[in-house]
Protein backbone atom coordinates (compact mmCIF):
# COMPACT_ATOMS: atom_id res chain seq x y z
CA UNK A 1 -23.55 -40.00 10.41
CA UNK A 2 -20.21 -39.16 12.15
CA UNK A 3 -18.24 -35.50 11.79
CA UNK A 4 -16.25 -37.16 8.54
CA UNK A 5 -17.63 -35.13 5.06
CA UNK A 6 -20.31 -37.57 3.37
CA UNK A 7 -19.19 -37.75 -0.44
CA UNK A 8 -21.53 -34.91 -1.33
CA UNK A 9 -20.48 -32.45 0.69
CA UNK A 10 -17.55 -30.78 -1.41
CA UNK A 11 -19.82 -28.99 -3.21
CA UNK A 12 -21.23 -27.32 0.00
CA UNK A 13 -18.57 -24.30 0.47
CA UNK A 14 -20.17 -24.05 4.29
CA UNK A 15 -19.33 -27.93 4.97
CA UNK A 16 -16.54 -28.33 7.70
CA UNK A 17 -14.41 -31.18 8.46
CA UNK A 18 -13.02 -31.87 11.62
CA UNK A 19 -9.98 -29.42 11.94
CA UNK A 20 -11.69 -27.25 9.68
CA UNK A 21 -11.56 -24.07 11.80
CA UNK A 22 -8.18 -22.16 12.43
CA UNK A 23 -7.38 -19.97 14.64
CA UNK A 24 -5.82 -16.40 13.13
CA UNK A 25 -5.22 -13.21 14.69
CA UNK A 26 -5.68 -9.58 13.32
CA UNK A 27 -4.31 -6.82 14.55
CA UNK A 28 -6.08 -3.50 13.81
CA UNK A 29 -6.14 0.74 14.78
CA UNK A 30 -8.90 1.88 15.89
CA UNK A 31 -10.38 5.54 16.42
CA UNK A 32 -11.14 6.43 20.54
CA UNK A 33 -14.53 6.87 19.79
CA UNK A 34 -17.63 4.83 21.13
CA UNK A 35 -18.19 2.05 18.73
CA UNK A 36 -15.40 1.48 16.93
CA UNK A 37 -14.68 -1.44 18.59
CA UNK A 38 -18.41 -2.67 18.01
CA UNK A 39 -17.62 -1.88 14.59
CA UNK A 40 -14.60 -3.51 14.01
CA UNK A 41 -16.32 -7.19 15.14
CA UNK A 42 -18.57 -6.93 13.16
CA UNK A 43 -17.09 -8.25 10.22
CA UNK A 44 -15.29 -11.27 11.57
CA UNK A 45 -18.79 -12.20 12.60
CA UNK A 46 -20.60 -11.52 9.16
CA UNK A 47 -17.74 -13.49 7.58
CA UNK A 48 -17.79 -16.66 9.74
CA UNK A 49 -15.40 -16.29 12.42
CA UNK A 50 -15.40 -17.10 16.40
CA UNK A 51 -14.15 -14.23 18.53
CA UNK A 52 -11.32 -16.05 20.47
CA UNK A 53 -9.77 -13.12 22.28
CA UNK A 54 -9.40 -9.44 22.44
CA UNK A 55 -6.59 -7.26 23.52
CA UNK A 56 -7.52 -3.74 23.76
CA UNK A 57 -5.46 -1.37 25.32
CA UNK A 58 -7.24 2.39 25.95
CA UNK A 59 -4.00 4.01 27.38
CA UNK A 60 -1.32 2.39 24.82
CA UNK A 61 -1.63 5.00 21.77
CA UNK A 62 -0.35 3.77 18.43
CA UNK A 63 2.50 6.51 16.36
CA UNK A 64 -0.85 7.81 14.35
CA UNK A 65 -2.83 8.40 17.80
CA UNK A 66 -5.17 5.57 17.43
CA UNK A 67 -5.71 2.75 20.06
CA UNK A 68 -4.16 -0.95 18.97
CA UNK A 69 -6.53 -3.85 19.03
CA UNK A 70 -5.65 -7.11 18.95
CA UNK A 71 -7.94 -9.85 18.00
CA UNK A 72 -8.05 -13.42 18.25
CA UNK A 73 -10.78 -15.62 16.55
CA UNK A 74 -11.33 -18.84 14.38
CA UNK A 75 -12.62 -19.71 11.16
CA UNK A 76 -12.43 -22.02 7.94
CA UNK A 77 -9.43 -21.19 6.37
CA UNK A 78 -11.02 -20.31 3.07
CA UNK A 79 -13.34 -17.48 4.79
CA UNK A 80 -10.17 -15.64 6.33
CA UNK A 81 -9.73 -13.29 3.51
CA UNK A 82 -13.48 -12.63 3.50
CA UNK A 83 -12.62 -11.55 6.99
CA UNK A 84 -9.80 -9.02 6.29
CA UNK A 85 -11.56 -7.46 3.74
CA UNK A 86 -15.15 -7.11 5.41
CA UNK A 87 -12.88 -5.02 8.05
CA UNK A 88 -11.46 -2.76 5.26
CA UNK A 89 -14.76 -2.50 3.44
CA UNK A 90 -16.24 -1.76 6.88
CA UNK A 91 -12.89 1.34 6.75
CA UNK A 92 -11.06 -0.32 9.84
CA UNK A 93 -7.44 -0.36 9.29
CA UNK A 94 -5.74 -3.43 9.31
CA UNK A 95 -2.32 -3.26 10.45
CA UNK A 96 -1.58 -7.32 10.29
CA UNK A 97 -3.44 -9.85 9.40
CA UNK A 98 -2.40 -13.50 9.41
CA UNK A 99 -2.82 -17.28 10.91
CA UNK A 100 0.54 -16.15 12.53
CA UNK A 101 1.65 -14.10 16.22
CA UNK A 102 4.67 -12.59 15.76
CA UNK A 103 7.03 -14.94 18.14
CA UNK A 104 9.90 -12.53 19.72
CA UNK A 105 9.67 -9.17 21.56
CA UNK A 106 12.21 -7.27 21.48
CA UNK A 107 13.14 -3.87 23.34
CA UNK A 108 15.13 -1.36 22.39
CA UNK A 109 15.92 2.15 23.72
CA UNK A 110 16.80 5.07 21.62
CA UNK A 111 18.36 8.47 22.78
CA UNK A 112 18.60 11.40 21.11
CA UNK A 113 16.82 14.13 20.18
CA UNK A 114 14.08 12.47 19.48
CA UNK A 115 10.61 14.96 19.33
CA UNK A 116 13.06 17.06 16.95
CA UNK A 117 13.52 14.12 14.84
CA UNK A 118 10.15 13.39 14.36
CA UNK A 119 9.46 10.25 16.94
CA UNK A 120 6.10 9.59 14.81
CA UNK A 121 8.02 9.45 11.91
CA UNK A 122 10.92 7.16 14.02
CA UNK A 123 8.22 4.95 14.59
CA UNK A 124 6.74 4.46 10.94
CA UNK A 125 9.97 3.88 9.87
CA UNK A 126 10.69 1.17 12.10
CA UNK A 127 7.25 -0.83 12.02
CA UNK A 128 7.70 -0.16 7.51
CA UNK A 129 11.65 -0.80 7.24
CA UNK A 130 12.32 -3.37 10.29
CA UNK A 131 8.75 -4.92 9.88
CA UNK A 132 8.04 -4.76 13.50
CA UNK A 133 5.32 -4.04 15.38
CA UNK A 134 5.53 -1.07 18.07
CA UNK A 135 3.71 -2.96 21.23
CA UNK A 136 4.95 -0.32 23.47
CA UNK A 137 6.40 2.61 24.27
CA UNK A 138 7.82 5.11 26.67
CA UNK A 139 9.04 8.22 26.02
CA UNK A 140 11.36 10.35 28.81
CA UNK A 141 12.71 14.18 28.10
CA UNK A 142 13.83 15.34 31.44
CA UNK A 143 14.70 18.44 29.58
CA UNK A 144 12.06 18.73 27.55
CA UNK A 145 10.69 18.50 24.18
CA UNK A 146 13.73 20.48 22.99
CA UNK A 147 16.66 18.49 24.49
CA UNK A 148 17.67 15.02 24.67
CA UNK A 149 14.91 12.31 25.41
CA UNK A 150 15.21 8.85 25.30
CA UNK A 151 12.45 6.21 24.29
CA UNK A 152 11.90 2.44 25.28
CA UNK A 153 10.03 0.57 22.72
CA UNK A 154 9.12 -2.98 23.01
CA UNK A 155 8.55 -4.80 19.29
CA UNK A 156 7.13 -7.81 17.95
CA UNK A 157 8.93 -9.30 15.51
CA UNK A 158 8.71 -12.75 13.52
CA UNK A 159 10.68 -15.28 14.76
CA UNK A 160 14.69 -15.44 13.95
CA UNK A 161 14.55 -12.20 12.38
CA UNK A 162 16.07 -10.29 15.48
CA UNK A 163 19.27 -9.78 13.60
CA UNK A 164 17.63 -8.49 10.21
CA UNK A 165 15.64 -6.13 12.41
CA UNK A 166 18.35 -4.53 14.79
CA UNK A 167 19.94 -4.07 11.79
CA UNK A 168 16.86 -2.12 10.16
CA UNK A 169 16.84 -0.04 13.50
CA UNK A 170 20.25 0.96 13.55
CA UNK A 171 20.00 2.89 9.91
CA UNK A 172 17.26 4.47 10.82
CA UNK A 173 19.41 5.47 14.00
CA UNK A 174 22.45 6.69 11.79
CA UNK A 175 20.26 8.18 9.48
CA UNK A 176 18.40 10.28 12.62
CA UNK A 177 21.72 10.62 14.61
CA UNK A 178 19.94 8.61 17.90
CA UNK A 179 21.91 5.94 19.87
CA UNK A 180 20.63 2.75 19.67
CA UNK A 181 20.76 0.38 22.47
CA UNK A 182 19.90 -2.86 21.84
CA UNK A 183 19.36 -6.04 23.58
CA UNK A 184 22.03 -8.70 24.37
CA UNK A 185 21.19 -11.62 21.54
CA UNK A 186 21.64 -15.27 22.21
CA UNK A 187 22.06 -15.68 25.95
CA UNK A 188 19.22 -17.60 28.70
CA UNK A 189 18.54 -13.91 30.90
């Protein structure tokens, strides 16, 4: 008996083939409380999957004040949605879920006043209407929450779609009267 399927086996749902496991990624928001993370494996586990990797960040808040997990595992392609929903079912929010990373990172730095513009709000809008993800961000008021601050945010985006998302970015700019300074497009830095 090698690793090939015999003939019978398609009516097993648990039979794997060779190449039958793929690797997926997930990322989720979790609460700071002791746990969650705990919690949040769970399911993958439960539903078939291999814990590949995990990128948890304590000190990188998300715009709701939850922590961003990342999380890299494998399993048969026809168990992945089992997956996703085992971590809703188990009430852990799934931001992304999908066999693929986003490919680009962008930056971009907006000025303005930014706290009196709702930056949580900012932040939605750009991760809803540019379909980013916020991977990062700093925040400087020199002045305070009342004047003029300026933010760097770093975002993952899906390949090629730098353009489409700049563009998102910049309405949402007019729209909040921030500057917008983007990245230079198309050149080896």
């Amino acid at each position: 008996m090698g690793n090939a399927p015999e003939s019978g086996d398609e009516d097993d749902p648990d039979a794997e083939t060779d190449g039958g496991l793929r690797a997926y990624t997930v990322r989720l928001e979790l609460v700071d409380e002791p746990g969650e993370l705990l919690r949040a494996l769970a399911p993958i586990a439960d539903n078939g999957g291999n814990l590949l990797s995990i990128h948890h960040e304590r000190g990188n808040i998300t715009p709701r004040g939850h922590i961003p997990v990342e999380v890299d595992f494998e399993c048969p392609p026809d168990r992945f949605d089992d997956v996703v929903e085992g971590l809703r079912d188990a009430g852990v929010n799934v931001i992304q879920a999908g066999a693929e990373h986003y490919g680009e990172a962008v930056n971009v730095v907006l000025v303005g006043n930014l706290v009196e513009t709702d930056l949580s709000n900012t932040l939605s809008r750009i991760e809803d209407e540019a379909d980013a993800v916020v991977q990062d961000l700093s925040l400087a008021a020199p002045e305070g929450t009342d004047g003029i601050s300026s933010a760097r945010a770093r975002l993952a985006i899906d390949s090629g779609r730098s353009g489409d998302v700049l563009a998102a970015i910049r309405s949402i700019g007019t729209d909040k009267e921030l500057t917008v300074v983007e990245p230079l497009l198309g050149g080896e830095a």
